[in-house]
PDB file of N, CA and C in Angstrom:
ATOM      1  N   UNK A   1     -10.652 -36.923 -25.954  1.00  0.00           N
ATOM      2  CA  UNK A   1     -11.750 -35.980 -26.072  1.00  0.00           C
ATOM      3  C   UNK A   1     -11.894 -35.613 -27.550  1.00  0.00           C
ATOM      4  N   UNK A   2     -13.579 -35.758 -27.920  1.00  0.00           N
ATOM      5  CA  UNK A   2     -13.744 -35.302 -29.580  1.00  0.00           C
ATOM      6  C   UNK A   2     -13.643 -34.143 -29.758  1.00  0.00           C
ATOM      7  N   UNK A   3     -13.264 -33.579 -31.035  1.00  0.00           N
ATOM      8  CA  UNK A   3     -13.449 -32.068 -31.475  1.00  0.00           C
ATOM      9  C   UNK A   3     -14.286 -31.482 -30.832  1.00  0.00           C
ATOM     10  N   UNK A   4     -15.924 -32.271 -31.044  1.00  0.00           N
ATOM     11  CA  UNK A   4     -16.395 -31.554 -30.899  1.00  0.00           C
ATOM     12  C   UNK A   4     -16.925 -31.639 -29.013  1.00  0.00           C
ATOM     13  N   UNK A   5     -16.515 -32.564 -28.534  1.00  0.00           N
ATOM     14  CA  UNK A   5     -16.475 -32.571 -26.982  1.00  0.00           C
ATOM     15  C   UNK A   5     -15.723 -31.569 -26.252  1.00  0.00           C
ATOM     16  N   UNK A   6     -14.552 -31.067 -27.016  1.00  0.00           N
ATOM     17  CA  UNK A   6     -13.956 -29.595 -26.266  1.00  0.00           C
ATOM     18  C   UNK A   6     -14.511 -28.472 -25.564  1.00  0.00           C
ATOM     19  N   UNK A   7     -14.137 -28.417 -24.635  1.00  0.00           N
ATOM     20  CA  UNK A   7     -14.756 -27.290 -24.108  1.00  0.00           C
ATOM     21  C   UNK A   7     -14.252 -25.780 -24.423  1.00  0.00           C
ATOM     22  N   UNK A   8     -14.974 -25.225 -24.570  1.00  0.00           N
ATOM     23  CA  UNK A   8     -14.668 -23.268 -25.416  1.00  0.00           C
ATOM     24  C   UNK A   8     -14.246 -22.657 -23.961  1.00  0.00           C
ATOM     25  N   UNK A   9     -13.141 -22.135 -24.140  1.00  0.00           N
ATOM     26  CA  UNK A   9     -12.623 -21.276 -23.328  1.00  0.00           C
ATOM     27  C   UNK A   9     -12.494 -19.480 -23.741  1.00  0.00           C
ATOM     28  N   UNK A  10     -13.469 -18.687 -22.878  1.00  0.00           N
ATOM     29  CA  UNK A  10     -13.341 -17.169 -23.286  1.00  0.00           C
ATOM     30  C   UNK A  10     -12.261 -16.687 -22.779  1.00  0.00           C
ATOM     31  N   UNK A  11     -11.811 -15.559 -23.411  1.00  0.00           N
ATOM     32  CA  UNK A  11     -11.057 -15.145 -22.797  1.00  0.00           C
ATOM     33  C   UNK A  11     -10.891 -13.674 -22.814  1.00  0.00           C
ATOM     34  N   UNK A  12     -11.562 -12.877 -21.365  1.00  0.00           N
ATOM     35  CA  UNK A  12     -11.530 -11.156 -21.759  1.00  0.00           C
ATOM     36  C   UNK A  12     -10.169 -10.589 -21.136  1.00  0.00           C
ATOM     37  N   UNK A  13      -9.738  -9.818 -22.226  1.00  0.00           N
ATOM     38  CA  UNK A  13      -8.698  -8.866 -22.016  1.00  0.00           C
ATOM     39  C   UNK A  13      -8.457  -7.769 -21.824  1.00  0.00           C
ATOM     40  N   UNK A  14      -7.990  -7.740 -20.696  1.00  0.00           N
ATOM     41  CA  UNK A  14      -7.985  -5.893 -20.371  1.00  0.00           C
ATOM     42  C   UNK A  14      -6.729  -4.914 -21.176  1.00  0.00           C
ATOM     43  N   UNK A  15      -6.761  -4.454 -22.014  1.00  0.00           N
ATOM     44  CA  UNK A  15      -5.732  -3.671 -22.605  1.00  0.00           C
ATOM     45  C   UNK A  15      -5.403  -2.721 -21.372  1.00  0.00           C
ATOM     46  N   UNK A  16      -4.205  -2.529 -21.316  1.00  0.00           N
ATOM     47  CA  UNK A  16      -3.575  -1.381 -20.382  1.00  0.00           C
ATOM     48  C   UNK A  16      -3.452  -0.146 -21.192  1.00  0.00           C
ATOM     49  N   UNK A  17      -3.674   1.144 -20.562  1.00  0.00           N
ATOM     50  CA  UNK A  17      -3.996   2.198 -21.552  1.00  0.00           C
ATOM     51  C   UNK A  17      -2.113   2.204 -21.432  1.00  0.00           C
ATOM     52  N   UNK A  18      -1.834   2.839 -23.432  1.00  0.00           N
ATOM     53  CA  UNK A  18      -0.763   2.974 -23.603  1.00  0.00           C
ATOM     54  C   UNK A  18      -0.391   4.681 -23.497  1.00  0.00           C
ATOM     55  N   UNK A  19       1.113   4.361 -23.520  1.00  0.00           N
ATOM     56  CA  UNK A  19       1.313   6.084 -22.869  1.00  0.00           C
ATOM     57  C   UNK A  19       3.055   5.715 -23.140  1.00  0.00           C
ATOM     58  N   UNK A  20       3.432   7.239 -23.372  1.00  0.00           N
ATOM     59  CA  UNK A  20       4.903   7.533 -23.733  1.00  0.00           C
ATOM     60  C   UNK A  20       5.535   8.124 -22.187  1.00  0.00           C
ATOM     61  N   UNK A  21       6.360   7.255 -22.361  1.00  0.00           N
ATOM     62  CA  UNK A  21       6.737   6.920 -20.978  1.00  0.00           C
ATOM     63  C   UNK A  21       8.677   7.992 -21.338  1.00  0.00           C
ATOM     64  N   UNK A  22       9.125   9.102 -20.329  1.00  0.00           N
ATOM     65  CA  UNK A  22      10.364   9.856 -20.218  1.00  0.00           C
ATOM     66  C   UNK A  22      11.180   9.641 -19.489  1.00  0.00           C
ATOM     67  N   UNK A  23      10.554   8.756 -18.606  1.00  0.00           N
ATOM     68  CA  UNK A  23      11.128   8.408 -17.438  1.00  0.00           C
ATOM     69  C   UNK A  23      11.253   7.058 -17.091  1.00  0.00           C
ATOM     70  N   UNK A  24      12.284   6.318 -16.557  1.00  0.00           N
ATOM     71  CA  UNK A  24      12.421   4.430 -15.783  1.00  0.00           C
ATOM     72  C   UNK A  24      12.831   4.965 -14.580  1.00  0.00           C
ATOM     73  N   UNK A  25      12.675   3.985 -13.588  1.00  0.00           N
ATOM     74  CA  UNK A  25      13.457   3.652 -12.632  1.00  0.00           C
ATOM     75  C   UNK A  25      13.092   2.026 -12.473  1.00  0.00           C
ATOM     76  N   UNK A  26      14.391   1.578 -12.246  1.00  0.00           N
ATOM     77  CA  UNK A  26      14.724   0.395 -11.632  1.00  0.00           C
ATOM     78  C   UNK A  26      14.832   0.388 -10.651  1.00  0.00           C
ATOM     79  N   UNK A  27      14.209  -0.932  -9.284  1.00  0.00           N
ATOM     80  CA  UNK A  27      14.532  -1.257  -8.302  1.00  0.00           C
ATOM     81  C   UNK A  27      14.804  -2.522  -8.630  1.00  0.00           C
ATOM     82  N   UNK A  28      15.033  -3.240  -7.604  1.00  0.00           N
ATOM     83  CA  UNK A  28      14.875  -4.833  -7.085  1.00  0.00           C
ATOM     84  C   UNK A  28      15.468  -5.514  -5.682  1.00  0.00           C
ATOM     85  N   UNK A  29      14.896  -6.648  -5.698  1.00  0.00           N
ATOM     86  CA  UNK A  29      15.108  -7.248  -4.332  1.00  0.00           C
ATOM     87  C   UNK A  29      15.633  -8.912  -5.017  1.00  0.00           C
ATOM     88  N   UNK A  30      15.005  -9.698  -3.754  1.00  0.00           N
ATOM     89  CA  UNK A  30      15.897 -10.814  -4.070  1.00  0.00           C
ATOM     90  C   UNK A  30      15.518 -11.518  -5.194  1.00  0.00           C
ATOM     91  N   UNK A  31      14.083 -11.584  -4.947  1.00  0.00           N
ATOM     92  CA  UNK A  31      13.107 -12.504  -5.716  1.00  0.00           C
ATOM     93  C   UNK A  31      12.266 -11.906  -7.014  1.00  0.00           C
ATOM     94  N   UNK A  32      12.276 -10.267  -7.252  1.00  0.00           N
ATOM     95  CA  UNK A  32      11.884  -9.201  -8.174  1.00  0.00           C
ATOM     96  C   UNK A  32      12.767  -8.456  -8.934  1.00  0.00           C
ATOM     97  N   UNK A  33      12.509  -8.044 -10.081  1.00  0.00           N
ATOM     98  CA  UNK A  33      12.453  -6.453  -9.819  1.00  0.00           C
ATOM     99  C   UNK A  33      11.854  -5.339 -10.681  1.00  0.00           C
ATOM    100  N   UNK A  34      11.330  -4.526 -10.410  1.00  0.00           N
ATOM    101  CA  UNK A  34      10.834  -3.379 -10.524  1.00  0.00           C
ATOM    102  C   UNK A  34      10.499  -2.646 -11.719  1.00  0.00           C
ATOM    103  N   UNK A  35       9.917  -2.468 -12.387  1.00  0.00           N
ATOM    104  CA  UNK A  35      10.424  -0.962 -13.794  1.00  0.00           C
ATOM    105  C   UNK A  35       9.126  -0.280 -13.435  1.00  0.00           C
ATOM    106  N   UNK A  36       9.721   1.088 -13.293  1.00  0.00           N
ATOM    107  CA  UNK A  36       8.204   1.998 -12.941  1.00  0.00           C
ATOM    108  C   UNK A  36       8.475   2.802 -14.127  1.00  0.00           C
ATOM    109  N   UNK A  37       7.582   2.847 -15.345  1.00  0.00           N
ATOM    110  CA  UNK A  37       7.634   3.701 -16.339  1.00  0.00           C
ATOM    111  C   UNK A  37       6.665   4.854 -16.312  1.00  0.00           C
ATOM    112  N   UNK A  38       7.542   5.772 -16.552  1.00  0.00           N
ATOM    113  CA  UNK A  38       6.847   7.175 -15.553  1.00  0.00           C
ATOM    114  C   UNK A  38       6.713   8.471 -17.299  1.00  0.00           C
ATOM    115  N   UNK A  39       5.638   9.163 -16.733  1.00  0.00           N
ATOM    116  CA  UNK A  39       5.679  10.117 -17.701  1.00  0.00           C
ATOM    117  C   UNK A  39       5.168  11.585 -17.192  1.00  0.00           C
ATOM    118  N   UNK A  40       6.086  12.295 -17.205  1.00  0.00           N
ATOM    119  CA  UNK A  40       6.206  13.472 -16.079  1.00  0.00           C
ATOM    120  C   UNK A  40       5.876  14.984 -17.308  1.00  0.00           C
ATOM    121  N   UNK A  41       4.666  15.605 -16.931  1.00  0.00           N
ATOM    122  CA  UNK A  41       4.465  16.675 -17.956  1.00  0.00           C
ATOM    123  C   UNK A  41       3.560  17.876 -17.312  1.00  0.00           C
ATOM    124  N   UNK A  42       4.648  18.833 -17.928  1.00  0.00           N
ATOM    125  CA  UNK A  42       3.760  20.140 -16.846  1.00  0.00           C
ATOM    126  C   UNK A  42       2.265  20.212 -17.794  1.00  0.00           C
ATOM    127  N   UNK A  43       1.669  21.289 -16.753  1.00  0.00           N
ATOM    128  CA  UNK A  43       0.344  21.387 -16.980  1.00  0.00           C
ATOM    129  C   UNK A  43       0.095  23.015 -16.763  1.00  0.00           C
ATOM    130  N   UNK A  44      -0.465  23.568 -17.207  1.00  0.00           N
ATOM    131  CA  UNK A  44      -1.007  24.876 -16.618  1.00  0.00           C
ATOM    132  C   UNK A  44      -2.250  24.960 -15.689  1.00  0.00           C
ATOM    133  N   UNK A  45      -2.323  25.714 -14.569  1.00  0.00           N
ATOM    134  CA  UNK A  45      -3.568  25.335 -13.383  1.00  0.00           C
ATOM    135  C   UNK A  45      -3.690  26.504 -13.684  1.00  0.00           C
ATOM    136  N   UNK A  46      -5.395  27.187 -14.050  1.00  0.00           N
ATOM    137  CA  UNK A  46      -5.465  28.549 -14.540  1.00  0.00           C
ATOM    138  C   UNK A  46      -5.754  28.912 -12.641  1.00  0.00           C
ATOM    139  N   UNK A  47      -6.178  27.743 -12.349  1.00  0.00           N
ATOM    140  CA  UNK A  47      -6.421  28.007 -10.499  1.00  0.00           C
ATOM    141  C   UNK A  47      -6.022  28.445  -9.700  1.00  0.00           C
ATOM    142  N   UNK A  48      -4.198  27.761  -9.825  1.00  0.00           N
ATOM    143  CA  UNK A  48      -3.740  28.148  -9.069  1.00  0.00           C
ATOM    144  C   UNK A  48      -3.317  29.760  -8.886  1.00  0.00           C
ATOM    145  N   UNK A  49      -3.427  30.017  -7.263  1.00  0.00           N
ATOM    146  CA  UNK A  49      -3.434  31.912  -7.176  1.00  0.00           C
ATOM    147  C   UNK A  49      -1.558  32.212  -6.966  1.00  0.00           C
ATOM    148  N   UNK A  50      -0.646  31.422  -6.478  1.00  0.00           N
ATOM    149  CA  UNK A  50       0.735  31.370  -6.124  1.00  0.00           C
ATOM    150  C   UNK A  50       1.529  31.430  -7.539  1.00  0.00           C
ATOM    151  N   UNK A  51       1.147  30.890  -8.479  1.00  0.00           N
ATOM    152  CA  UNK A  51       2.033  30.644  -9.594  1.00  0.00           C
ATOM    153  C   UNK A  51       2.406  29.217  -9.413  1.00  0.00           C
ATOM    154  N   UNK A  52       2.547  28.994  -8.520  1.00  0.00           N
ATOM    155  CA  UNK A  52       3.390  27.273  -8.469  1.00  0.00           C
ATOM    156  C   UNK A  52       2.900  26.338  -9.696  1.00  0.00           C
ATOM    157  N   UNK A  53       4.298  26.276  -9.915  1.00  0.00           N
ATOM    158  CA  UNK A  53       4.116  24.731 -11.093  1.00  0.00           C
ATOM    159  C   UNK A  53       3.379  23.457 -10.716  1.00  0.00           C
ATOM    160  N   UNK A  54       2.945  23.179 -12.354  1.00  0.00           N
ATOM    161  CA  UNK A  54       2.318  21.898 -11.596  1.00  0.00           C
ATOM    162  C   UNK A  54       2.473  21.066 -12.601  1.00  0.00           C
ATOM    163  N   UNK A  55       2.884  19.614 -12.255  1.00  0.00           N
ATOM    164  CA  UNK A  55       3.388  18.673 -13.012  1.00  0.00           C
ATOM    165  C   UNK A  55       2.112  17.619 -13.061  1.00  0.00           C
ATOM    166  N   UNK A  56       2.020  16.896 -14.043  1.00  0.00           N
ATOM    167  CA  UNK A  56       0.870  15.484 -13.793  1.00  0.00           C
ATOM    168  C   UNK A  56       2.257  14.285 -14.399  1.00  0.00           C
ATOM    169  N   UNK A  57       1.738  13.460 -13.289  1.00  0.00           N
ATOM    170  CA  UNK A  57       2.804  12.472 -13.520  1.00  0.00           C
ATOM    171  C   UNK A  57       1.959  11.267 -13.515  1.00  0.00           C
ATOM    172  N   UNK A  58       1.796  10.193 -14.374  1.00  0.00           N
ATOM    173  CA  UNK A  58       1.624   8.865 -14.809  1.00  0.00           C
ATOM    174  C   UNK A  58       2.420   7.925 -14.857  1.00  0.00           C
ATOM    175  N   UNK A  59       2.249   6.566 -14.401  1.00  0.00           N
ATOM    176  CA  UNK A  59       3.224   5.780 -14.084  1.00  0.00           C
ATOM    177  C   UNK A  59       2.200   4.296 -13.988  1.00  0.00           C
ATOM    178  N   UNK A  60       3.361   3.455 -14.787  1.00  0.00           N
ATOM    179  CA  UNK A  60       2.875   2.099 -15.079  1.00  0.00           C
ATOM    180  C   UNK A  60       4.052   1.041 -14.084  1.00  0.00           C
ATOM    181  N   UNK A  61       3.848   0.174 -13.359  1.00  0.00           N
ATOM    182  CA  UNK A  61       5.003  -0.323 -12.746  1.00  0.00           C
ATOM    183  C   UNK A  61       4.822  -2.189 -13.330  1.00  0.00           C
ATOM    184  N   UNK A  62       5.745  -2.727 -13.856  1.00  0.00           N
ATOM    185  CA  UNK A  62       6.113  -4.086 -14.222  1.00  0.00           C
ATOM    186  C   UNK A  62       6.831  -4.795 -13.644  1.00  0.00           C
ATOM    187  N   UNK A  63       6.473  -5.712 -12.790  1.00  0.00           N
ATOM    188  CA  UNK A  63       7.345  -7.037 -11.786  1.00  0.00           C
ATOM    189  C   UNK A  63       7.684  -8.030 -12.466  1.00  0.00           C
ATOM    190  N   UNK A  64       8.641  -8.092 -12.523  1.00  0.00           N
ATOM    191  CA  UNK A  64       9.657  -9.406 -12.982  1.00  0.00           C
ATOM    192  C   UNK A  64      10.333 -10.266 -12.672  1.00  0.00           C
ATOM    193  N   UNK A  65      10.585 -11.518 -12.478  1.00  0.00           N
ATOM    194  CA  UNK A  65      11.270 -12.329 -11.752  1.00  0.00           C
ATOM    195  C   UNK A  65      12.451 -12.324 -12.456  1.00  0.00           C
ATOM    196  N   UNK A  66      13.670 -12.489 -11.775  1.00  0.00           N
ATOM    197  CA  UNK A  66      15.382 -12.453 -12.235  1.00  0.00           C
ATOM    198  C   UNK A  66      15.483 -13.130 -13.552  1.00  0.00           C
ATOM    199  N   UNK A  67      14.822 -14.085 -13.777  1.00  0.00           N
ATOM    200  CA  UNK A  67      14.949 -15.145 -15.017  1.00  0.00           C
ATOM    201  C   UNK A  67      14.335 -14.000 -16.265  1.00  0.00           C
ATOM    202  N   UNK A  68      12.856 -13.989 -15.966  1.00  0.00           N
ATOM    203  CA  UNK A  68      12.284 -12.953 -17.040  1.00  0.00           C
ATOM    204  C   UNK A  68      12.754 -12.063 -17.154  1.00  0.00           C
ATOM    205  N   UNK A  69      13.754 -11.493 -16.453  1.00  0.00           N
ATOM    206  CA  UNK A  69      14.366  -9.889 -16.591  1.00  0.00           C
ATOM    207  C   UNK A  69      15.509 -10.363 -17.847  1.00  0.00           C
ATOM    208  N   UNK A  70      16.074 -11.390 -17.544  1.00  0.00           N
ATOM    209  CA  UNK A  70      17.026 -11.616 -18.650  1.00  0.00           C
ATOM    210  C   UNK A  70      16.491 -11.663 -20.226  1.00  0.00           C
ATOM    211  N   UNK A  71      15.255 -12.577 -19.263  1.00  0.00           N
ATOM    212  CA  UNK A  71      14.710 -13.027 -21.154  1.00  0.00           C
ATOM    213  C   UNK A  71      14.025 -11.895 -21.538  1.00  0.00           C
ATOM    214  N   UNK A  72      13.558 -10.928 -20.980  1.00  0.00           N
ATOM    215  CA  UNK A  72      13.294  -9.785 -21.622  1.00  0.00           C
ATOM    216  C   UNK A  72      14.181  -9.257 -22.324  1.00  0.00           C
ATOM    217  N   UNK A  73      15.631  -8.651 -21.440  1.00  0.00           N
ATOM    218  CA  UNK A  73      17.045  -8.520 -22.303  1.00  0.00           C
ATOM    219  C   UNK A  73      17.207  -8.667 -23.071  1.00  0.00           C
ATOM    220  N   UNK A  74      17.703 -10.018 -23.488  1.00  0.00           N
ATOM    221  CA  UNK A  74      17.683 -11.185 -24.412  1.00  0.00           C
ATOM    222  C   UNK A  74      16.823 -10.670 -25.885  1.00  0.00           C
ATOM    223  N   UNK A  75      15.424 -10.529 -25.427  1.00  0.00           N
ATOM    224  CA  UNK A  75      14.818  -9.671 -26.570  1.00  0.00           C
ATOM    225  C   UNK A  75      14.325  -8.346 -26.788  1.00  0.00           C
ATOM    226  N   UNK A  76      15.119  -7.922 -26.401  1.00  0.00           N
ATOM    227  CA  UNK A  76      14.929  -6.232 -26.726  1.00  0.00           C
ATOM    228  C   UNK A  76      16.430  -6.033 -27.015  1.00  0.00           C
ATOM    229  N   UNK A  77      17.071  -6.470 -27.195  1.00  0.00           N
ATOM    230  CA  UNK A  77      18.509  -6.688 -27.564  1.00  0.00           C
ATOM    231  C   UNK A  77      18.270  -7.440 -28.755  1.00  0.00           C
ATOM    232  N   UNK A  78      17.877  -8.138 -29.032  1.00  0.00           N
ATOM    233  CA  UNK A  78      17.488  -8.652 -30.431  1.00  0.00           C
ATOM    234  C   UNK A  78      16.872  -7.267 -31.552  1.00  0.00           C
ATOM    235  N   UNK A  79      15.424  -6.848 -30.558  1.00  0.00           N
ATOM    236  CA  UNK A  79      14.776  -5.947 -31.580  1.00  0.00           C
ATOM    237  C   UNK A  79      15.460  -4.783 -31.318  1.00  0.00           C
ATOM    238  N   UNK A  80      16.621  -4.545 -30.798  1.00  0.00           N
ATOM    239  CA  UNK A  80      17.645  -2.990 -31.031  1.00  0.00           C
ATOM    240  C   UNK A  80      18.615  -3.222 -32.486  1.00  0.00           C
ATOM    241  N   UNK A  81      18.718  -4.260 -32.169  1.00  0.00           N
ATOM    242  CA  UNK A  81      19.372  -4.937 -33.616  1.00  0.00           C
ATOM    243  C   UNK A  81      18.870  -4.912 -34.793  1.00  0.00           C
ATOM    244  N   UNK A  82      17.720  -5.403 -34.629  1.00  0.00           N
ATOM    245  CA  UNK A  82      16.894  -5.408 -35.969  1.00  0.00           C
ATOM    246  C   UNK A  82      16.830  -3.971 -36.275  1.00  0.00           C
ATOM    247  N   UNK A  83      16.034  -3.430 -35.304  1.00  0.00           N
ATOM    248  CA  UNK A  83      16.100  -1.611 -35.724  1.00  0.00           C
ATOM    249  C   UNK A  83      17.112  -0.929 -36.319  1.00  0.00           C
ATOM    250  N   UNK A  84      18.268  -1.251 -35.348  1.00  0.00           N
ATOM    251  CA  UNK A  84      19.505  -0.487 -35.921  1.00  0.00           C
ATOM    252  C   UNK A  84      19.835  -0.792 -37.651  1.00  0.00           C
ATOM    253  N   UNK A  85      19.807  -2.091 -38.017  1.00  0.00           N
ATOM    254  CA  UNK A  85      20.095  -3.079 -38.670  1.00  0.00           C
ATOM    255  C   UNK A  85      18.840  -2.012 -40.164  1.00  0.00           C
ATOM    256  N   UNK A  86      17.369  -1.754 -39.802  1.00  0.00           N
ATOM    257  CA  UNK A  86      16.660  -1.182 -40.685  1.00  0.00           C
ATOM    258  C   UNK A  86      16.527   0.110 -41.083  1.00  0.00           C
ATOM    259  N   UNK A  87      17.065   0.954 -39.839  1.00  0.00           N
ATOM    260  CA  UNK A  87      16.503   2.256 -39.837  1.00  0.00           C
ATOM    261  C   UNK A  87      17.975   3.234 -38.955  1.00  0.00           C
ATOM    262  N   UNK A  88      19.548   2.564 -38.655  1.00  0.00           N
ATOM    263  CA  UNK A  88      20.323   3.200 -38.262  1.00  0.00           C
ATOM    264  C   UNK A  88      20.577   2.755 -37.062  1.00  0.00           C
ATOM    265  N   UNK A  89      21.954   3.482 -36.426  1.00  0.00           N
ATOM    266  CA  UNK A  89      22.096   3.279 -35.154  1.00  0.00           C
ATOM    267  C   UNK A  89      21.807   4.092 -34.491  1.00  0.00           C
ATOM    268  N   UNK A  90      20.630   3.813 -33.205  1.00  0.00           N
ATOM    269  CA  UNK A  90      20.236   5.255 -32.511  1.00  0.00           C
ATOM    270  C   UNK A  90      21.189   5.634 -31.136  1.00  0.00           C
ATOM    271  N   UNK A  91      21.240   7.401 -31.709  1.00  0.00           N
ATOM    272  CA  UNK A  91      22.132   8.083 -30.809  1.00  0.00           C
ATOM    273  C   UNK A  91      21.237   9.189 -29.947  1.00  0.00           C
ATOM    274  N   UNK A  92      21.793   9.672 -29.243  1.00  0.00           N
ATOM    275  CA  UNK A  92      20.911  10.648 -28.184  1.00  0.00           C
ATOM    276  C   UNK A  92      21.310  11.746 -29.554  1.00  0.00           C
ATOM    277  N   UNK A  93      19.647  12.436 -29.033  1.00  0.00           N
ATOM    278  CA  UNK A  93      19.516  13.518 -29.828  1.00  0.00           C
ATOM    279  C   UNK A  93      19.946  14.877 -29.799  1.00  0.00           C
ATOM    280  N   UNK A  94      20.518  15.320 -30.714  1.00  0.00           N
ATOM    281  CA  UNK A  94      20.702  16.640 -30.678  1.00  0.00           C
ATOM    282  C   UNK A  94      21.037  17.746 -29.075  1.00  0.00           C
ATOM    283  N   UNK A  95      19.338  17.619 -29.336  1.00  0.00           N
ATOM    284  CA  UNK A  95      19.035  18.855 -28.002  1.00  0.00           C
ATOM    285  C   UNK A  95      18.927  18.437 -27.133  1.00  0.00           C
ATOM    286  N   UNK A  96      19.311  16.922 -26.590  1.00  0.00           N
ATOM    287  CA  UNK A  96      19.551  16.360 -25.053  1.00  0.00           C
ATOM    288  C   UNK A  96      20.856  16.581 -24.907  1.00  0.00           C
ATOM    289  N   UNK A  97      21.818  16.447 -25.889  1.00  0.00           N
ATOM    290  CA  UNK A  97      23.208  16.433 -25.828  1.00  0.00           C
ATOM    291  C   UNK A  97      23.530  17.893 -26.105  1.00  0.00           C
ATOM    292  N   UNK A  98      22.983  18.812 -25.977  1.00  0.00           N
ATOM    293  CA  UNK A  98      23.185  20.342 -26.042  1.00  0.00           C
ATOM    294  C   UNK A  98      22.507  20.873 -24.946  1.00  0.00           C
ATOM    295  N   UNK A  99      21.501  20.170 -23.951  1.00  0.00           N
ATOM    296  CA  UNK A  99      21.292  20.163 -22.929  1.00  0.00           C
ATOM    297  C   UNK A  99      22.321  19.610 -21.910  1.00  0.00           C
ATOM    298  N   UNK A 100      23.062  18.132 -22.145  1.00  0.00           N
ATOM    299  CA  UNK A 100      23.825  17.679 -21.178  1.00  0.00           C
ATOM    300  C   UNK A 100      25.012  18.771 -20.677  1.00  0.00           C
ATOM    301  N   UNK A 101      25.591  19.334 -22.322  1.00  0.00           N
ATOM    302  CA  UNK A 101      26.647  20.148 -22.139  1.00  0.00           C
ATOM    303  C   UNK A 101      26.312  21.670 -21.660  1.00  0.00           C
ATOM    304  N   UNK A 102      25.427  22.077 -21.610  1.00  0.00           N
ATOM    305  CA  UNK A 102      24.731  23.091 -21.081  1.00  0.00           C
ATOM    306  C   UNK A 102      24.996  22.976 -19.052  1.00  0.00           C
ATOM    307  N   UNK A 103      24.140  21.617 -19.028  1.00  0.00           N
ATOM    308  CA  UNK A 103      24.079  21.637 -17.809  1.00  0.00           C
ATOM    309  C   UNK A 103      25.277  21.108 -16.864  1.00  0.00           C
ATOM    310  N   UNK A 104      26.814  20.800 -18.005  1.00  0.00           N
ATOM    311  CA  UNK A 104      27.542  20.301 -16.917  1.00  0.00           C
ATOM    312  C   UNK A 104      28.567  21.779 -16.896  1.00  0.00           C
ATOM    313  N   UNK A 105      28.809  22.722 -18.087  1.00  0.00           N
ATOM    314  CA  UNK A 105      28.798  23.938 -18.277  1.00  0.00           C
ATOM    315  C   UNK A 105      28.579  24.611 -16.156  1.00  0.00           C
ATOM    316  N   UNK A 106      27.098  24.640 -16.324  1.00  0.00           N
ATOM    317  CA  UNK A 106      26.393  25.229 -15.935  1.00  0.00           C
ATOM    318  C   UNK A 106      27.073  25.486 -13.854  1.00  0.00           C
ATOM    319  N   UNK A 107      27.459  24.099 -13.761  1.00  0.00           N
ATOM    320  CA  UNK A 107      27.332  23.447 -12.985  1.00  0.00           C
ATOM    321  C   UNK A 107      28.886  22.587 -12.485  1.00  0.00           C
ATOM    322  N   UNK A 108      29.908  23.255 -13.020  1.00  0.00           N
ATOM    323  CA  UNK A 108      31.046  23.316 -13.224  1.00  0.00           C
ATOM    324  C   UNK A 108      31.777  24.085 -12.067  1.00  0.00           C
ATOM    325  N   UNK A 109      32.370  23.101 -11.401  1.00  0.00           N
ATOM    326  CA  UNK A 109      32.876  23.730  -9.946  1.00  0.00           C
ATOM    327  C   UNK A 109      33.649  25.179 -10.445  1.00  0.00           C
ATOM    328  N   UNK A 110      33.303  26.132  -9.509  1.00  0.00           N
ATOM    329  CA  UNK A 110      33.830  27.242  -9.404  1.00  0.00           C
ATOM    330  C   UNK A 110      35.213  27.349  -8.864  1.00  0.00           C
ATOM    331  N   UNK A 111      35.948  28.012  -9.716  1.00  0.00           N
ATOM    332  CA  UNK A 111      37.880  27.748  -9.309  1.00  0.00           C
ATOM    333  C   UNK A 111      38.578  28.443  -8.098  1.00  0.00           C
ATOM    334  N   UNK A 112      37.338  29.744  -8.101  1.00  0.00           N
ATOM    335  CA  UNK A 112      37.777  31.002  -7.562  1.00  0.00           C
ATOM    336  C   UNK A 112      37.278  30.592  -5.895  1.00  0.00           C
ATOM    337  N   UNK A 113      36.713  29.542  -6.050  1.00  0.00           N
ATOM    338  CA  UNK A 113      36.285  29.654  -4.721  1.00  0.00           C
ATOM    339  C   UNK A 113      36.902  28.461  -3.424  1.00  0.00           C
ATOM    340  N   UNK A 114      37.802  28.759  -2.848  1.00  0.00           N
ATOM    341  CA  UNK A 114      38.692  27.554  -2.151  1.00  0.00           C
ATOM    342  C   UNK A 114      38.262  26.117  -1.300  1.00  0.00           C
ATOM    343  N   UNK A 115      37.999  25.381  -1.661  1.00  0.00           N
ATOM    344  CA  UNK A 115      37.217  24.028  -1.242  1.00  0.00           C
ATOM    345  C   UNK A 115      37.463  23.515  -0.108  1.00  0.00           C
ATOM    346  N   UNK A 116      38.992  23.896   0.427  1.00  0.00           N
ATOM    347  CA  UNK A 116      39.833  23.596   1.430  1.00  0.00           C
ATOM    348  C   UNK A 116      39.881  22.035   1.167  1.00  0.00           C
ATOM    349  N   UNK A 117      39.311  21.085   0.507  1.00  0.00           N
ATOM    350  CA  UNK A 117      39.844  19.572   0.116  1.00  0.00           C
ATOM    351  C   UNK A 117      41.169  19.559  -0.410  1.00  0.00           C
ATOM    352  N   UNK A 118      42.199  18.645  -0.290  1.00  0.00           N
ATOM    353  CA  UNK A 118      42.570  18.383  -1.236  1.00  0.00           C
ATOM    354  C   UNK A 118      42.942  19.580  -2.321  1.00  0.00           C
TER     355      UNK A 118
END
C-alpha cells in the first residue's frame, strides 16, 4: 500500500475528568482485579433541618487483568524511584502520624476494666 493509498484513521478521546483521590480499595477475583479510587469530602447542606453530616463521595474504578496488575507495579515502582531519587524519600506526614498516635492513644484497651479472656 502507497503513502498516499493509506487510509486516515480518527481517533476521539474521551479524557476522564481528573480528581484527587484519599481513598483505594482493592478487590479481586480470579481473572481481575479491582482499584476503586475514591474521594470522600464533607460538604455543608444549608438544607438540611437535623444537622446530619453530609459527605459527597466520587469514585473512579480500574479493571485489570493479573498480568497488567504486575506491569503496572513494575512501573510505579520504577517512578517511586525516580521521585525518591529527585525530590527525597516520601514519608507519611506529620499530622497523619500525630493523628495515628492520637487515635491508637485514644482507643487503647482500658486496664481497669476485666475482659475475663485470658
Amino acid at each position: 500500500m502507497a503513502k498516499d493509498e493509506m487510509e486516515k484513521i480518527n481517533f476521539v478521546i474521551n479524557d476522564g475528568d481528573s480528581f484527587y483521590t484519599n481513598e483505594i480499595s482493592i478487590t479481586f477475583g480470579p481473572a481481575q482485579f479491582s482499584f476503586d479510587f475514591k474521594n470522600i469530602s464533607p460538604r455543608v447542606d444549608m438544607r438540611s433541618q437535623d444537622g446530619a453530616k453530609t459527605f459527597a463521595l466520587k469514585h473512579n474504578v480500574i479493571i485489570l487483568d493479573p498480568y497488567q496488575v504486575k506491569n503496572f507495579i513494575s512501573i510505579l515502582n520504577d517512578a517511586i524511584t525516580r521521585f525518591e531519587k529527585e525530590f527525597g524519600t516520601i514519608e507519611m506526614p506529620k499530622q497523619l502520624k500525630a493523628a495515628e498516635k492520637k487515635f491508637k492513644l485514644e482507643n487503647k484497651p482500658n486496664k481497669q476494666i476485666p475482659t475475663y479472656f485470658g
